[in-house]
C-alpha atoms as a PDB file:
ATOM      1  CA  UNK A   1     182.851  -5.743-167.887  1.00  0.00           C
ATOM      2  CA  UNK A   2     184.765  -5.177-164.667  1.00  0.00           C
ATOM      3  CA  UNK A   3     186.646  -8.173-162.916  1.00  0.00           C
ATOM      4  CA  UNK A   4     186.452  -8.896-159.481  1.00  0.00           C
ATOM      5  CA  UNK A   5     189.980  -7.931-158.754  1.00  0.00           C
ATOM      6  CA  UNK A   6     189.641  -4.443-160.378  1.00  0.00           C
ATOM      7  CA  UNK A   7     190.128  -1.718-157.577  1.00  0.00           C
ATOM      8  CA  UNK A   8     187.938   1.426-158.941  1.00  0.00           C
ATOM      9  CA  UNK A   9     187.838   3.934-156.341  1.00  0.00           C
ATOM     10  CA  UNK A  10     184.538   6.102-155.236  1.00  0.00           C
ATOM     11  CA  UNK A  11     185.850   9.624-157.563  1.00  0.00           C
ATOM     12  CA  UNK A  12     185.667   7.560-160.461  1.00  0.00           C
ATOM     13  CA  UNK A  13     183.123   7.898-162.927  1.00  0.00           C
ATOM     14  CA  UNK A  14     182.904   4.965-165.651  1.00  0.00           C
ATOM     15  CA  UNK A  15     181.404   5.828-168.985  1.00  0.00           C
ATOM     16  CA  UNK A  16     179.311   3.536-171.021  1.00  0.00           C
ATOM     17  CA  UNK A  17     180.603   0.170-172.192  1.00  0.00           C
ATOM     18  CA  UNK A  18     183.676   0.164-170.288  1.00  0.00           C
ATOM     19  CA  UNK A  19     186.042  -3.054-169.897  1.00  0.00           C
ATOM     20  CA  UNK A  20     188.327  -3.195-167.156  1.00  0.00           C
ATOM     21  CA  UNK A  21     190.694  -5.937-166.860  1.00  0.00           C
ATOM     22  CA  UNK A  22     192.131  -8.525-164.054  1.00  0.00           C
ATOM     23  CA  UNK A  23     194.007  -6.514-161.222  1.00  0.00           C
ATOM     24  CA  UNK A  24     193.689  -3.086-162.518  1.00  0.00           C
ATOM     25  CA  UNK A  25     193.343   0.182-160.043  1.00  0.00           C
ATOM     26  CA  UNK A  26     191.204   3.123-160.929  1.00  0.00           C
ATOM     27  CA  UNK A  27     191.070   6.227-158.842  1.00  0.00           C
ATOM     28  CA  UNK A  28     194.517   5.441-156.075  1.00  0.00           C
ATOM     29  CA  UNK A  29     196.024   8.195-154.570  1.00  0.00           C
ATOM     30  CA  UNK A  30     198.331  10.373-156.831  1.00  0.00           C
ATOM     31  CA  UNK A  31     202.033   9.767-155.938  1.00  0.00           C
ATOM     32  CA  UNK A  32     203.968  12.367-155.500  1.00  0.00           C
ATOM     33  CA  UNK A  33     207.112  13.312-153.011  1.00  0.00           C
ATOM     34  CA  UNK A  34     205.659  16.549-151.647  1.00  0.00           C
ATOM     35  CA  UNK A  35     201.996  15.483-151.503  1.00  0.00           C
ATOM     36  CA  UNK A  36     200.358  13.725-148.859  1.00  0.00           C
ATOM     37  CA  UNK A  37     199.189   9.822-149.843  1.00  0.00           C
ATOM     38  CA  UNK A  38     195.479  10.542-150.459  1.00  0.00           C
ATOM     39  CA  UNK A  39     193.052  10.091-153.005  1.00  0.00           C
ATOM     40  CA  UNK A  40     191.746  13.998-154.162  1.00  0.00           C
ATOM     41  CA  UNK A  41     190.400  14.712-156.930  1.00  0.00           C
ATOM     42  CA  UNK A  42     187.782  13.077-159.575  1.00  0.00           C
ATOM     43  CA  UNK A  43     189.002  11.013-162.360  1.00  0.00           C
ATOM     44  CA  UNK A  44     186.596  10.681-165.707  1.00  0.00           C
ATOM     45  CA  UNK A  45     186.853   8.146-168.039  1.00  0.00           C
ATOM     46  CA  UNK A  46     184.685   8.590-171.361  1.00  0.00           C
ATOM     47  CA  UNK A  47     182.555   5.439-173.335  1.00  0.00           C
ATOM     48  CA  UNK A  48     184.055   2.430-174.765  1.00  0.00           C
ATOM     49  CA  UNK A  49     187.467   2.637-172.789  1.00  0.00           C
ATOM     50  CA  UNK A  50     189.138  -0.712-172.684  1.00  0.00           C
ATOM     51  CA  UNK A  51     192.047  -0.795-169.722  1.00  0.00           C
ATOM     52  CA  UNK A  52     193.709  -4.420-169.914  1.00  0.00           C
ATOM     53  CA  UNK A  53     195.721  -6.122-167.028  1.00  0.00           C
ATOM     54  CA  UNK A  54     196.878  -3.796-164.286  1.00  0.00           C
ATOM     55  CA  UNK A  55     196.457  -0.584-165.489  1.00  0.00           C
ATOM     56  CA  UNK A  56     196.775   2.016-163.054  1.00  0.00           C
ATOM     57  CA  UNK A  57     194.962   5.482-162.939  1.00  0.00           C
ATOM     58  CA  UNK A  58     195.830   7.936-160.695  1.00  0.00           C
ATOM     59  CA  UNK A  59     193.733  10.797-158.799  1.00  0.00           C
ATOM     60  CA  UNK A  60     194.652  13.867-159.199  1.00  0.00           C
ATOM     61  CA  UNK A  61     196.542  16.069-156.722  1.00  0.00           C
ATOM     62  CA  UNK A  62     193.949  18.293-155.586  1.00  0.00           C
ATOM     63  CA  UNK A  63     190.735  18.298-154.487  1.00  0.00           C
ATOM     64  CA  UNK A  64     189.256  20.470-157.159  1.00  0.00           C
ATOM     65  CA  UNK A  65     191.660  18.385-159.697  1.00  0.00           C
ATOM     66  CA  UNK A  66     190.540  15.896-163.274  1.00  0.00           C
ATOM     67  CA  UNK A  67     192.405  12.835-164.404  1.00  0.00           C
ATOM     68  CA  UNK A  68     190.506  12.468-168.075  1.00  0.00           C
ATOM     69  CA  UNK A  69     190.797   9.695-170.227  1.00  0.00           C
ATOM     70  CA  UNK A  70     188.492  10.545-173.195  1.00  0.00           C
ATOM     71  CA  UNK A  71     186.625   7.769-175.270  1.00  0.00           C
ATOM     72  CA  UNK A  72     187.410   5.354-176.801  1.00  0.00           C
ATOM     73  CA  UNK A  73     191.199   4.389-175.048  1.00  0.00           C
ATOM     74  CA  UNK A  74     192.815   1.455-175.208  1.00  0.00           C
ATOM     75  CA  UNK A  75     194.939   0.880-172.496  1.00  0.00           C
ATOM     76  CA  UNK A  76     196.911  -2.194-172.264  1.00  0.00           C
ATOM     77  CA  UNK A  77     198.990  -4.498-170.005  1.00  0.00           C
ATOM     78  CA  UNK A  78     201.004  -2.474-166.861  1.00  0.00           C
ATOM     79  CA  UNK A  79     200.485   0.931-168.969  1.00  0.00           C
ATOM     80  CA  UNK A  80     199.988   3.795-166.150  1.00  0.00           C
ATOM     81  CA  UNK A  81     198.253   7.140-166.135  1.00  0.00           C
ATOM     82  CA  UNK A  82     199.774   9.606-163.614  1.00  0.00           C
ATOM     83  CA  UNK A  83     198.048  12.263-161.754  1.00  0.00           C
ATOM     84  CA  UNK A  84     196.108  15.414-163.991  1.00  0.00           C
ATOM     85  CA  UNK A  85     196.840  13.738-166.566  1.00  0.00           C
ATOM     86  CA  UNK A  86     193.778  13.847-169.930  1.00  0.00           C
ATOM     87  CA  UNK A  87     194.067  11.612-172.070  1.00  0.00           C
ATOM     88  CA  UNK A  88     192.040  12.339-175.539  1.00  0.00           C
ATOM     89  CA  UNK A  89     189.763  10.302-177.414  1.00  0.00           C
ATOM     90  CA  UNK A  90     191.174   6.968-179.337  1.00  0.00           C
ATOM     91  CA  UNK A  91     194.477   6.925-177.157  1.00  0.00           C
ATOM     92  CA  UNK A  92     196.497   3.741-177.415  1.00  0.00           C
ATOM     93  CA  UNK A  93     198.750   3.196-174.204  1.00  0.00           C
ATOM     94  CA  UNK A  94     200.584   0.038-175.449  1.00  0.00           C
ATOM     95  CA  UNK A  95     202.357  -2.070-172.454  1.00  0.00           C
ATOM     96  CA  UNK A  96     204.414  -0.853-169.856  1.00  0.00           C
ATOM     97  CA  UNK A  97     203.928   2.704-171.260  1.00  0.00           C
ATOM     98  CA  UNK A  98     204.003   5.183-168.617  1.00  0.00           C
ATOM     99  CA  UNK A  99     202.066   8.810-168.593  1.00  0.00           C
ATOM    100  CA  UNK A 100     203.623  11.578-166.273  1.00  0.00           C
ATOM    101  CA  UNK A 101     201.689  13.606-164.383  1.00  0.00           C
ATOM    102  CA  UNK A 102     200.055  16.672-165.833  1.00  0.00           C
ATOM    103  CA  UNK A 103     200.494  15.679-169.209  1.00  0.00           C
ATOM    104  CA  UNK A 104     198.195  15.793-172.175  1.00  0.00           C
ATOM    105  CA  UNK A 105     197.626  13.903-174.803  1.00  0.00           C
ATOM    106  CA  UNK A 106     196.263  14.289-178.075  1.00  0.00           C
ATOM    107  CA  UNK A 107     193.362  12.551-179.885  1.00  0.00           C
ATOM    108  CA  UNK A 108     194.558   9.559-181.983  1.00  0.00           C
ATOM    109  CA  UNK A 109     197.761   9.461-180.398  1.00  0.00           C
ATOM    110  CA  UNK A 110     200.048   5.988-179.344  1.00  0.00           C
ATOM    111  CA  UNK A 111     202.589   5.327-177.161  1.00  0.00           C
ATOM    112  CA  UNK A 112     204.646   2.587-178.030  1.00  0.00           C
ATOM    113  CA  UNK A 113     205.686  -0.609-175.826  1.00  0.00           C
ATOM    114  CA  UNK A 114     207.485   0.550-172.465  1.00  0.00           C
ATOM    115  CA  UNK A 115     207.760   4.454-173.782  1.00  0.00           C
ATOM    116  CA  UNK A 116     207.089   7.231-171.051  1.00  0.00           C
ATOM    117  CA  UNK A 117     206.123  10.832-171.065  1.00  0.00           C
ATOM    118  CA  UNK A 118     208.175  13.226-168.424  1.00  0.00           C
ATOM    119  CA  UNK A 119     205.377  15.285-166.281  1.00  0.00           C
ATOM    120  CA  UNK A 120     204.015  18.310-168.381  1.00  0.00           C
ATOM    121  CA  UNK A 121     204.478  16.847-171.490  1.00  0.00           C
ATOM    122  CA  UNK A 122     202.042  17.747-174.046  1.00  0.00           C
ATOM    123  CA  UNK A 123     201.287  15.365-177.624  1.00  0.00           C
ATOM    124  CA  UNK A 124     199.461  16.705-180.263  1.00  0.00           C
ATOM    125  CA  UNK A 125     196.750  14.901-182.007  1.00  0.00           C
ATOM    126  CA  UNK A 126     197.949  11.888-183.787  1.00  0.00           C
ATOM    127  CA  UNK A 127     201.244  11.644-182.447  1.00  0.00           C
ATOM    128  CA  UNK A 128     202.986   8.225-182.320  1.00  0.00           C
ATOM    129  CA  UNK A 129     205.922   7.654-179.680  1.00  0.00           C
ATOM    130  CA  UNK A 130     207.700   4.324-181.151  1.00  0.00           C
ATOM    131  CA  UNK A 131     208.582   1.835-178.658  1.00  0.00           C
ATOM    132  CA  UNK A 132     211.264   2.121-175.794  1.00  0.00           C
ATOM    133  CA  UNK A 133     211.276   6.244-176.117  1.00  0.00           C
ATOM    134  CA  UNK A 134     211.127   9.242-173.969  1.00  0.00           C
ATOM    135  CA  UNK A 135     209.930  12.385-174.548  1.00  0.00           C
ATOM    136  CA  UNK A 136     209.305  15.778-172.408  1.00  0.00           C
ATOM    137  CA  UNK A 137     208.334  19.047-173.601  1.00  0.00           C
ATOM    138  CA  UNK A 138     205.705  20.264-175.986  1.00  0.00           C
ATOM    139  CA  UNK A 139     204.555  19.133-179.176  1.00  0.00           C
ATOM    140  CA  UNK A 140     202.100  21.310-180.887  1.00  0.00           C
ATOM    141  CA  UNK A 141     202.275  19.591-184.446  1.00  0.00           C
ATOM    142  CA  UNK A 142     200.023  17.047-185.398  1.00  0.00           C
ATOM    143  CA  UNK A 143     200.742  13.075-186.658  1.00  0.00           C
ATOM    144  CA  UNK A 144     204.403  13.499-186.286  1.00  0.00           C
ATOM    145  CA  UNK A 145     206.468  10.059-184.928  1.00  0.00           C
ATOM    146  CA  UNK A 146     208.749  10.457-182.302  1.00  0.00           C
ATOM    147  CA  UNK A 147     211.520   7.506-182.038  1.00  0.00           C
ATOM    148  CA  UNK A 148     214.234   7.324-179.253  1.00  0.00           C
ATOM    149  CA  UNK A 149     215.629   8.144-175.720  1.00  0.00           C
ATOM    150  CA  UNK A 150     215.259  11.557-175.744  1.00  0.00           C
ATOM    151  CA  UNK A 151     212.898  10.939-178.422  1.00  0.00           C
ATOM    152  CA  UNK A 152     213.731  13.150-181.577  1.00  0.00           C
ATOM    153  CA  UNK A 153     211.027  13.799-184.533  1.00  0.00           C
ATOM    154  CA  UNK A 154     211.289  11.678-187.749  1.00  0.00           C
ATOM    155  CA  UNK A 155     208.648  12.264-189.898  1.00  0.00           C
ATOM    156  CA  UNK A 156     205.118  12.517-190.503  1.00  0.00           C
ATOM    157  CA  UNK A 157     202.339   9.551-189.361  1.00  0.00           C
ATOM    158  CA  UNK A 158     201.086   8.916-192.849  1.00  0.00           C
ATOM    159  CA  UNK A 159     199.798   5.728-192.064  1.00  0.00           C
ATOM    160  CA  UNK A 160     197.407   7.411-189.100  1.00  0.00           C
ATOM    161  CA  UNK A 161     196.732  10.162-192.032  1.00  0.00           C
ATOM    162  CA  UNK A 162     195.635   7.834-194.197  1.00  0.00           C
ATOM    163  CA  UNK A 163     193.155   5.309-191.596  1.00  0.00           C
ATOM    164  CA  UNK A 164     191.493   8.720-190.606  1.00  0.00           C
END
């Protein structure tokens, strides 16, 4: 299902069984200070994504560039995926969260309500970011929770652990 006042641009390629929601824009240029305003770039989103109400996706920076968001996403209300960025499968973007640029995220992994990633930040599988937090850097552990603004590690995911 795509509404009528999605905006899905022509370097996007949909996967099977994809829902995108009311007012939602796929494949705009990247936005960045030094770049020029133009869509680059090819942006691949996997099966069974679901993006809610006005989700933006961003292209990537350069012509040869991927903005990946694997299978299986969930991508709710205002959340935002920044240029480069890949996503991996089973993401959960909850609203108003906020992916910068170049960042990757593991499989499994949720960002609370209204939580961002700085650019270049990387999540391992499984990784939950609790609501309202911030986090930069690189995270090479696996289903640990992150809580706060910076956000600072608190313990394992047990409850992910367990569903999988």
């Amino acid at each position: 299902m795509i509404h009528p006042t999605a905006i899905i641009g022509d370097n996007v390629q949909l996967g099977e069984g994809c829902s995108v929601g009311p007012f939602c824009v796929i494949g705009g240029p990247a936005e960045h200070p030094r770049e020029e305003y133009k869509v680059r770039g090819r942006i691949i989103i996997g099966s069974k994504v679901v993006m809610t109400m006005g989700v933006t996706v961003d292209s990537p920076l350069t012509d040869e560039g991927l903005t990946i968001i694997g299978d299986g996403c969930y991508l709710m209300a205002k959340s935002h995926v920044g240029h480069d960025v890949k996503l991996g499968k089973q993401v959960t973007l909850s609203t108003g969260s906020k992916i910068g640029g170049h960042s990757i995220i593991g499989d499994h992994s949720t960002i609370g309500l209204n939580s961002c990633t700085h650019q270049r930040t990387e999540l391992a599988e499984g990784t939950m970011l609790g609501a309202n937090s911030f986090i930069k850097g690189i995270n090479k552990e696996p289903f640990r929770i992150f809580v706060g603004s910076p956000a600072k590690d608190i313990g394992i995911n047990q409850f992910l652990l367990n569903r999988l």
